[in-house]
N, C-alpha and C. Protein backbone atom coordinates (compact mmCIF):
# COMPACT_ATOMS: atom_id res chain seq x y z
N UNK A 1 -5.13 37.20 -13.95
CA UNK A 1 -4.88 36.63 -12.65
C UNK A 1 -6.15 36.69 -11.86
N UNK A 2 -6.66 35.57 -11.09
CA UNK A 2 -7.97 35.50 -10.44
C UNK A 2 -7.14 35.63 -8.78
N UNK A 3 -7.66 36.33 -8.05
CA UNK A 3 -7.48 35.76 -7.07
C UNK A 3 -8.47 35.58 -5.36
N UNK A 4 -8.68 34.90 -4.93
CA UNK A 4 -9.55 34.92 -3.97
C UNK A 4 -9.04 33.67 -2.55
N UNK A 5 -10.09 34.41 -1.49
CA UNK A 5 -9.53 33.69 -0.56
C UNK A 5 -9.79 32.47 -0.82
N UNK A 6 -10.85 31.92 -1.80
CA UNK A 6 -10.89 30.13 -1.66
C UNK A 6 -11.68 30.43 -3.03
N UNK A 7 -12.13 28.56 -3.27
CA UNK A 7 -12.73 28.58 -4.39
C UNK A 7 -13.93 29.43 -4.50
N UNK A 8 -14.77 29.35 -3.50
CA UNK A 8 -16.06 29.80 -3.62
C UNK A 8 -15.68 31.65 -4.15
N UNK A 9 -14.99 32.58 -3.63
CA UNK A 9 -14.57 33.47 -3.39
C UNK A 9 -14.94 33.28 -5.19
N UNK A 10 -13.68 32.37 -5.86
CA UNK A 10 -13.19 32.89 -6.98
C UNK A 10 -14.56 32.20 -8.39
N UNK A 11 -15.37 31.10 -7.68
CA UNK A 11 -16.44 31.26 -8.12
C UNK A 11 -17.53 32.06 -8.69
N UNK A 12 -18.19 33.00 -7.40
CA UNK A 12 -18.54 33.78 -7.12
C UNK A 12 -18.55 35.02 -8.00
N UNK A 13 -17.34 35.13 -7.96
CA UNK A 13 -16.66 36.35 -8.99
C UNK A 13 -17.39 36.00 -10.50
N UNK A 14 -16.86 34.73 -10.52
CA UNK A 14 -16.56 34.08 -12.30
C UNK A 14 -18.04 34.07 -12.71
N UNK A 15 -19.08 33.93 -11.82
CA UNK A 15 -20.38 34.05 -12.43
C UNK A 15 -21.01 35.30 -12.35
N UNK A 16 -20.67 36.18 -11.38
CA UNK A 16 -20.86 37.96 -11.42
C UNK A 16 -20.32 38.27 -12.82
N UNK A 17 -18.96 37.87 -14.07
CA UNK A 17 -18.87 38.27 -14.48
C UNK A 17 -19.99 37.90 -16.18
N UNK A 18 -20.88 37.00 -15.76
CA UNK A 18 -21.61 36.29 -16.50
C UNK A 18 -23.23 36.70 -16.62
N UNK A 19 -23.38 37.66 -15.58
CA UNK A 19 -24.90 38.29 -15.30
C UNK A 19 -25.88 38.69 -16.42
N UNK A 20 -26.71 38.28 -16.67
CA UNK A 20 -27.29 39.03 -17.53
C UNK A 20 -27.63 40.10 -17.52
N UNK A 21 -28.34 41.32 -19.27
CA UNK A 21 -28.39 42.57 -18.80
C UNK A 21 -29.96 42.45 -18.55
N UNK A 22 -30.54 43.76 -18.97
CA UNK A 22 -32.14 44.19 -18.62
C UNK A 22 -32.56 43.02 -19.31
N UNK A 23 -32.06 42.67 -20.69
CA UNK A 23 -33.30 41.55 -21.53
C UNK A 23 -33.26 40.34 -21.33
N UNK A 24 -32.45 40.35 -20.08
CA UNK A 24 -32.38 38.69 -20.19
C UNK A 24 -31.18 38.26 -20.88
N UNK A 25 -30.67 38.87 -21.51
CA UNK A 25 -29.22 37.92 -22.41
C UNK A 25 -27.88 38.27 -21.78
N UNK A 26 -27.19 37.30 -22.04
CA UNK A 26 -25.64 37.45 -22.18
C UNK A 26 -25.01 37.92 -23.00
N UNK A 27 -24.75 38.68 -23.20
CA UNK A 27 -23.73 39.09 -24.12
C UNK A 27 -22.30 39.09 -24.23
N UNK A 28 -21.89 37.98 -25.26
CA UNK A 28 -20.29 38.00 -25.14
C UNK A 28 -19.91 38.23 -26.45
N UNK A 29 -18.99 38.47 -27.00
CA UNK A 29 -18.07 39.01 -28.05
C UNK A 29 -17.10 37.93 -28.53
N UNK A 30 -17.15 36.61 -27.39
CA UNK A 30 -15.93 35.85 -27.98
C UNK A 30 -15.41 35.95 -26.47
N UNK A 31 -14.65 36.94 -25.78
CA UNK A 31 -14.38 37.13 -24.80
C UNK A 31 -14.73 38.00 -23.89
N UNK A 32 -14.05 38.49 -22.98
CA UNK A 32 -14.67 38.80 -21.53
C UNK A 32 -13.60 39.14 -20.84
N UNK A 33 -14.12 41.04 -20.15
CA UNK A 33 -13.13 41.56 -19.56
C UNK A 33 -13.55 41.89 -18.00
N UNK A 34 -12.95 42.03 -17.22
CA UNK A 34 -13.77 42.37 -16.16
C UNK A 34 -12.99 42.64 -14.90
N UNK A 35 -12.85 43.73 -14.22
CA UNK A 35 -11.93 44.19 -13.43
C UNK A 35 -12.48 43.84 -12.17
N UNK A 36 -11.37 43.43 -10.86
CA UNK A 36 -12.10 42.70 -9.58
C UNK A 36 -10.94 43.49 -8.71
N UNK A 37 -11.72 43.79 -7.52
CA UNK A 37 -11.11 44.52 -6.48
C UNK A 37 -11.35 44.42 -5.03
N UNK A 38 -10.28 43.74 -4.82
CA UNK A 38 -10.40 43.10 -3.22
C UNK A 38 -9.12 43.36 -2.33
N UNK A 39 -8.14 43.43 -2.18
CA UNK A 39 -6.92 44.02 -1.76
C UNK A 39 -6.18 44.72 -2.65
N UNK A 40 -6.45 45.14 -3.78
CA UNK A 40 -6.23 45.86 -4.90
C UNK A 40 -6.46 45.47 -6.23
N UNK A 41 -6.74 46.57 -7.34
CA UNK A 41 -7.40 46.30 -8.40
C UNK A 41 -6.32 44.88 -9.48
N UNK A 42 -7.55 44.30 -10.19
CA UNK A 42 -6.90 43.63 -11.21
C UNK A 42 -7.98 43.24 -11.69
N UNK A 43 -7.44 42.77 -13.46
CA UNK A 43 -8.71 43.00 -14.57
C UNK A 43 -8.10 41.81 -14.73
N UNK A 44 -8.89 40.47 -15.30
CA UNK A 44 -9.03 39.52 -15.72
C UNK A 44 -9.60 40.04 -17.61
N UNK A 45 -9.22 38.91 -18.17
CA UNK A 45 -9.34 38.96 -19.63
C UNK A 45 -9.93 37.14 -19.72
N UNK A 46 -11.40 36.77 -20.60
CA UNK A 46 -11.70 35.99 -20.08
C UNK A 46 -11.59 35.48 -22.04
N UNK A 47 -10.66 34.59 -22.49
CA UNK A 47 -10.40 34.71 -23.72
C UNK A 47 -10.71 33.07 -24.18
N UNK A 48 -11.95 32.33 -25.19
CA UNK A 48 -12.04 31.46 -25.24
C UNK A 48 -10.86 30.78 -26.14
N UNK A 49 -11.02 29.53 -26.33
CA UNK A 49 -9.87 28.66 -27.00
C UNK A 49 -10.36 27.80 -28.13
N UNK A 50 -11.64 28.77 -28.99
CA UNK A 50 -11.95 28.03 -29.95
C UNK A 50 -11.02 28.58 -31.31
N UNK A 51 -11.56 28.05 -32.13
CA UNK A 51 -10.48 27.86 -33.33
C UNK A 51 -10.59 29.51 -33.57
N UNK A 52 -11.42 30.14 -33.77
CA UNK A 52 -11.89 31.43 -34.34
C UNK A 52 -10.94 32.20 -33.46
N UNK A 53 -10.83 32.20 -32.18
CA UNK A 53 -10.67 32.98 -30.93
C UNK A 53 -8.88 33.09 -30.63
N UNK A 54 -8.84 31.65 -31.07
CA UNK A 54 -7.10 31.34 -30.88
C UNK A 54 -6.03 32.32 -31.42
N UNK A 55 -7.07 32.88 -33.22
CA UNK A 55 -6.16 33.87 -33.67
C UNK A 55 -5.81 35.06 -33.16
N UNK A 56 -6.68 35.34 -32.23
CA UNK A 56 -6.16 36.65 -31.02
C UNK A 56 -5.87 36.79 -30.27
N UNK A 57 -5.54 35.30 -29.54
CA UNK A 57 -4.51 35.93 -27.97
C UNK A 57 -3.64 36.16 -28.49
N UNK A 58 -2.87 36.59 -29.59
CA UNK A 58 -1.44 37.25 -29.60
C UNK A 58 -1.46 38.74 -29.51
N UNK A 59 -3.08 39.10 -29.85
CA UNK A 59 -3.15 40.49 -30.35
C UNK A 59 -3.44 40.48 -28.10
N UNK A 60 -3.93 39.86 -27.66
CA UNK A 60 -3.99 40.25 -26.28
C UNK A 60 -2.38 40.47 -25.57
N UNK A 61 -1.80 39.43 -25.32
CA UNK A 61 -0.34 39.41 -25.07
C UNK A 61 0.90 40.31 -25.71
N UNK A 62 0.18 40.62 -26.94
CA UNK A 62 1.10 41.58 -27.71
C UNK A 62 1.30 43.32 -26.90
N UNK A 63 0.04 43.50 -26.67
CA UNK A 63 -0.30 44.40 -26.52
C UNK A 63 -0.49 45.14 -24.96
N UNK A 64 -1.13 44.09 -24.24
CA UNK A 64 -0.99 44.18 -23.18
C UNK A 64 -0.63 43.24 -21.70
N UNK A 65 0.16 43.74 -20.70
CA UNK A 65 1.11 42.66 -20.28
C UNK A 65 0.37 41.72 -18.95
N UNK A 66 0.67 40.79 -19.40
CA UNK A 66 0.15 39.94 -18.92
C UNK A 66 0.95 39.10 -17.88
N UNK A 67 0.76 38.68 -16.61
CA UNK A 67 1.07 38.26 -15.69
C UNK A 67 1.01 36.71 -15.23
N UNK A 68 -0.41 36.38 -15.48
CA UNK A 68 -0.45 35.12 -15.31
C UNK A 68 -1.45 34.43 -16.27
N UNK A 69 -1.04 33.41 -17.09
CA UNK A 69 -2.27 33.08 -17.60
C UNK A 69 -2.75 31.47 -17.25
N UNK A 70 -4.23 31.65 -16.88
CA UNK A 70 -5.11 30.22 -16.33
C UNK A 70 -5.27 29.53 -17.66
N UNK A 71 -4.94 28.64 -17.91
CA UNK A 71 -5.69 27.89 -19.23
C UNK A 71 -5.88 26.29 -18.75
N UNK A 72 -7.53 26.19 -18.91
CA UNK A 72 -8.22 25.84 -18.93
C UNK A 72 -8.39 24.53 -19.79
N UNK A 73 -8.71 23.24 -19.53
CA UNK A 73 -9.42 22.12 -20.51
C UNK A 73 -9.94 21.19 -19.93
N UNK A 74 -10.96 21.03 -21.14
CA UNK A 74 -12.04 20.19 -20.85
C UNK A 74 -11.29 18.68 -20.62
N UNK A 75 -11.53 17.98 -19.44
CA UNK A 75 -10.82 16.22 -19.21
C UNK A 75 -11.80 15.56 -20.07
N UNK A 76 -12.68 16.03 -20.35
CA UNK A 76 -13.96 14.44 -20.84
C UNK A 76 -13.21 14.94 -22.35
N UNK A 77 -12.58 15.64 -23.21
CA UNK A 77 -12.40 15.83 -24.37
C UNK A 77 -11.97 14.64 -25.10
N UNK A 78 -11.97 14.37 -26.26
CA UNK A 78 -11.05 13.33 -26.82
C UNK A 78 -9.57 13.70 -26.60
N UNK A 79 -8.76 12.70 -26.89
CA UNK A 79 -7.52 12.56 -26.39
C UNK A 79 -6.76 13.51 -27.85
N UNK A 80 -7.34 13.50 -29.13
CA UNK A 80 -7.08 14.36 -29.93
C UNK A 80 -6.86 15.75 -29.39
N UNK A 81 -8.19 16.16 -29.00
CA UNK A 81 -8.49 17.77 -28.59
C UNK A 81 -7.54 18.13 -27.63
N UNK A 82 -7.51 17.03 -26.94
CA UNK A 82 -6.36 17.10 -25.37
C UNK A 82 -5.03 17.61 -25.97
N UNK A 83 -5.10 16.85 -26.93
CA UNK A 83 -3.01 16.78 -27.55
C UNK A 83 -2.88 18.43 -28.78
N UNK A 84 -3.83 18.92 -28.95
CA UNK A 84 -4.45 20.27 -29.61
C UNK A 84 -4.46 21.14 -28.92
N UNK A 85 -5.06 20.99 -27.09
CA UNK A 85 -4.59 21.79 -26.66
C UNK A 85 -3.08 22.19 -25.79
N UNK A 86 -2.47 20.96 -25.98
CA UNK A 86 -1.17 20.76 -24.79
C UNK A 86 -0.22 21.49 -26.06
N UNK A 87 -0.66 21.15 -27.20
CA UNK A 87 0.77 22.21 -28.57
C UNK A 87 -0.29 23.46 -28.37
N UNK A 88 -1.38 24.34 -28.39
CA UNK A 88 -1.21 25.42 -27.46
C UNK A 88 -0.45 26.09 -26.68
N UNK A 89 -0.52 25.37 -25.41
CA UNK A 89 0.13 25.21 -24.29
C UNK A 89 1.60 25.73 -24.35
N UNK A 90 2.03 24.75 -24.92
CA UNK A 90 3.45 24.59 -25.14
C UNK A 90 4.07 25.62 -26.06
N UNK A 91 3.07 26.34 -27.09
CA UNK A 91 3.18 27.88 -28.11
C UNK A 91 3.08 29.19 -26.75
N UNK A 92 2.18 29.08 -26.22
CA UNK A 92 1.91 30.51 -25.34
C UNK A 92 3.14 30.18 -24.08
N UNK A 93 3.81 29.13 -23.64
CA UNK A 93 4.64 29.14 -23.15
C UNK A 93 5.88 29.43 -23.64
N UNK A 94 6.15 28.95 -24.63
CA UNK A 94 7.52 30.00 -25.43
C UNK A 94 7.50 31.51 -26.06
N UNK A 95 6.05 32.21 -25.89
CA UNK A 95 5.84 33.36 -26.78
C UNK A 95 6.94 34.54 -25.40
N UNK A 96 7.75 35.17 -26.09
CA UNK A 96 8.48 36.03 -25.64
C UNK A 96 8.02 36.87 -24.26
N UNK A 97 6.78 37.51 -24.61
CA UNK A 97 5.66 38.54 -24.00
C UNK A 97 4.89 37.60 -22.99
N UNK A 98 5.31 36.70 -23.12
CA UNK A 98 4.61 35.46 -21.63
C UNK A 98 5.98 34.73 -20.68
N UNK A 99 7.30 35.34 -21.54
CA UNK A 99 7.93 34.15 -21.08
C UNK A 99 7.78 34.37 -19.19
N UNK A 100 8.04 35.48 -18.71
CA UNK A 100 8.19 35.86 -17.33
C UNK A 100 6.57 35.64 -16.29
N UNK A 101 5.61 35.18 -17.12
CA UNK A 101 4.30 35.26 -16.94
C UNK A 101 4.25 33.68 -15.98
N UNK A 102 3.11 33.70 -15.05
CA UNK A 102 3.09 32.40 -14.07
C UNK A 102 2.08 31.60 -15.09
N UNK A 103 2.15 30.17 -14.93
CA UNK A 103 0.84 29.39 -16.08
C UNK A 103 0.20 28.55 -15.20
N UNK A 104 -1.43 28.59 -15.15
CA UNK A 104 -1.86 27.58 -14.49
C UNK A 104 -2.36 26.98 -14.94
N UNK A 105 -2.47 25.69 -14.93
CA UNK A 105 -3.18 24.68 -16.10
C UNK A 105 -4.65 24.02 -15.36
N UNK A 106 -5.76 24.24 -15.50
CA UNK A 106 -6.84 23.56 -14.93
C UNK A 106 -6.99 22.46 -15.97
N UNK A 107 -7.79 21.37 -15.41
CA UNK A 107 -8.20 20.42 -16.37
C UNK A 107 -9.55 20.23 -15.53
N UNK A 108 -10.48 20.31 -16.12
CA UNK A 108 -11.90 20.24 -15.51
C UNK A 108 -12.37 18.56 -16.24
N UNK A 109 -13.11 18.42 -14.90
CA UNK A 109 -13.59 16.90 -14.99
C UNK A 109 -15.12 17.11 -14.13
N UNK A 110 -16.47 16.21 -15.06
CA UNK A 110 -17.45 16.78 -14.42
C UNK A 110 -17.43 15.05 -13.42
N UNK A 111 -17.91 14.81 -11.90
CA UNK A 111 -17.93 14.33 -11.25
C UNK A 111 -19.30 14.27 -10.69
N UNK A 112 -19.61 12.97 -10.89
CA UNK A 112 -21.25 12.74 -10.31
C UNK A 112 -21.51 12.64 -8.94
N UNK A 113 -22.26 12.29 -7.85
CA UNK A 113 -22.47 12.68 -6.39
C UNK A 113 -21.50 11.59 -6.07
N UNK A 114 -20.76 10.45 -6.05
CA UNK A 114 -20.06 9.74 -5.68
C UNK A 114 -18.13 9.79 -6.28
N UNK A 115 -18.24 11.29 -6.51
CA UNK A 115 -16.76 11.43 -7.23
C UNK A 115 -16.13 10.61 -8.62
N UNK A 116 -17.48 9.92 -8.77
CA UNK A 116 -16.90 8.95 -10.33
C UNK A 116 -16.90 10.17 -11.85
N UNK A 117 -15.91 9.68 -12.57
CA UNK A 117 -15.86 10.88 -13.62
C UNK A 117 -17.15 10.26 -14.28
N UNK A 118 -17.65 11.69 -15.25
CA UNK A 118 -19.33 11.29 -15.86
C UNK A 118 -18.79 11.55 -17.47
């Protein structure tokens, strides 16, 4: 669960959790954990949706309980990838250990200085 007073707020956050260390690099594992505290604590789990990655959100949800999950997709994708991720979608919405869980669906679209999709 992200939460902030506005976008920038929850921006802000999302690239603090992206900082590099002393050498200059990023280091990610696949995913990304990161606890945020502003009217009280809560840890975000930042879990990608590639093919490799997919086989473990069960081991996340299994294990530990989860409240709300953001999922995320790319709009410029092919209409394939789109329909790949909506049977996703439609799996983590029937999984038992999510059923009581809130879902937010982003669909990101990149937009050039005149709001036209790019």
């Amino acid at each position: 669960l992200k939460i902030g007073s506005g976008w920038q707020d929850i921006k802000t956050d999302m690239e603090r959790m992206r900082q590099p260390n002393e050498d200059g690099k990023v280091e990610d594992p696949g995913y990304h954990y990161e606890e945020l505290n502003r009217f009280f604590s809560v840890g975000v789990w930042e879990v990608p949706g590639t093919e490799a990655m997919r086989h473990l959100w069960k081991l996340f949800y299994h294990s530990i309980k989860i409240h709300c999950v953001i999922f995320v997709v790319d709009g410029g994708e092919s209409e394939d990838r789109i329909d790949v991720a909506k049977r996703h979608l439609h799996v983590l919405m029937n999984e038992a250990e999510l059923r009581n869980s809130c879902f937010c669906v982003i669909i990101n679209q990149r937009l050039d200085d005149k709001l036209n999709p790019v």
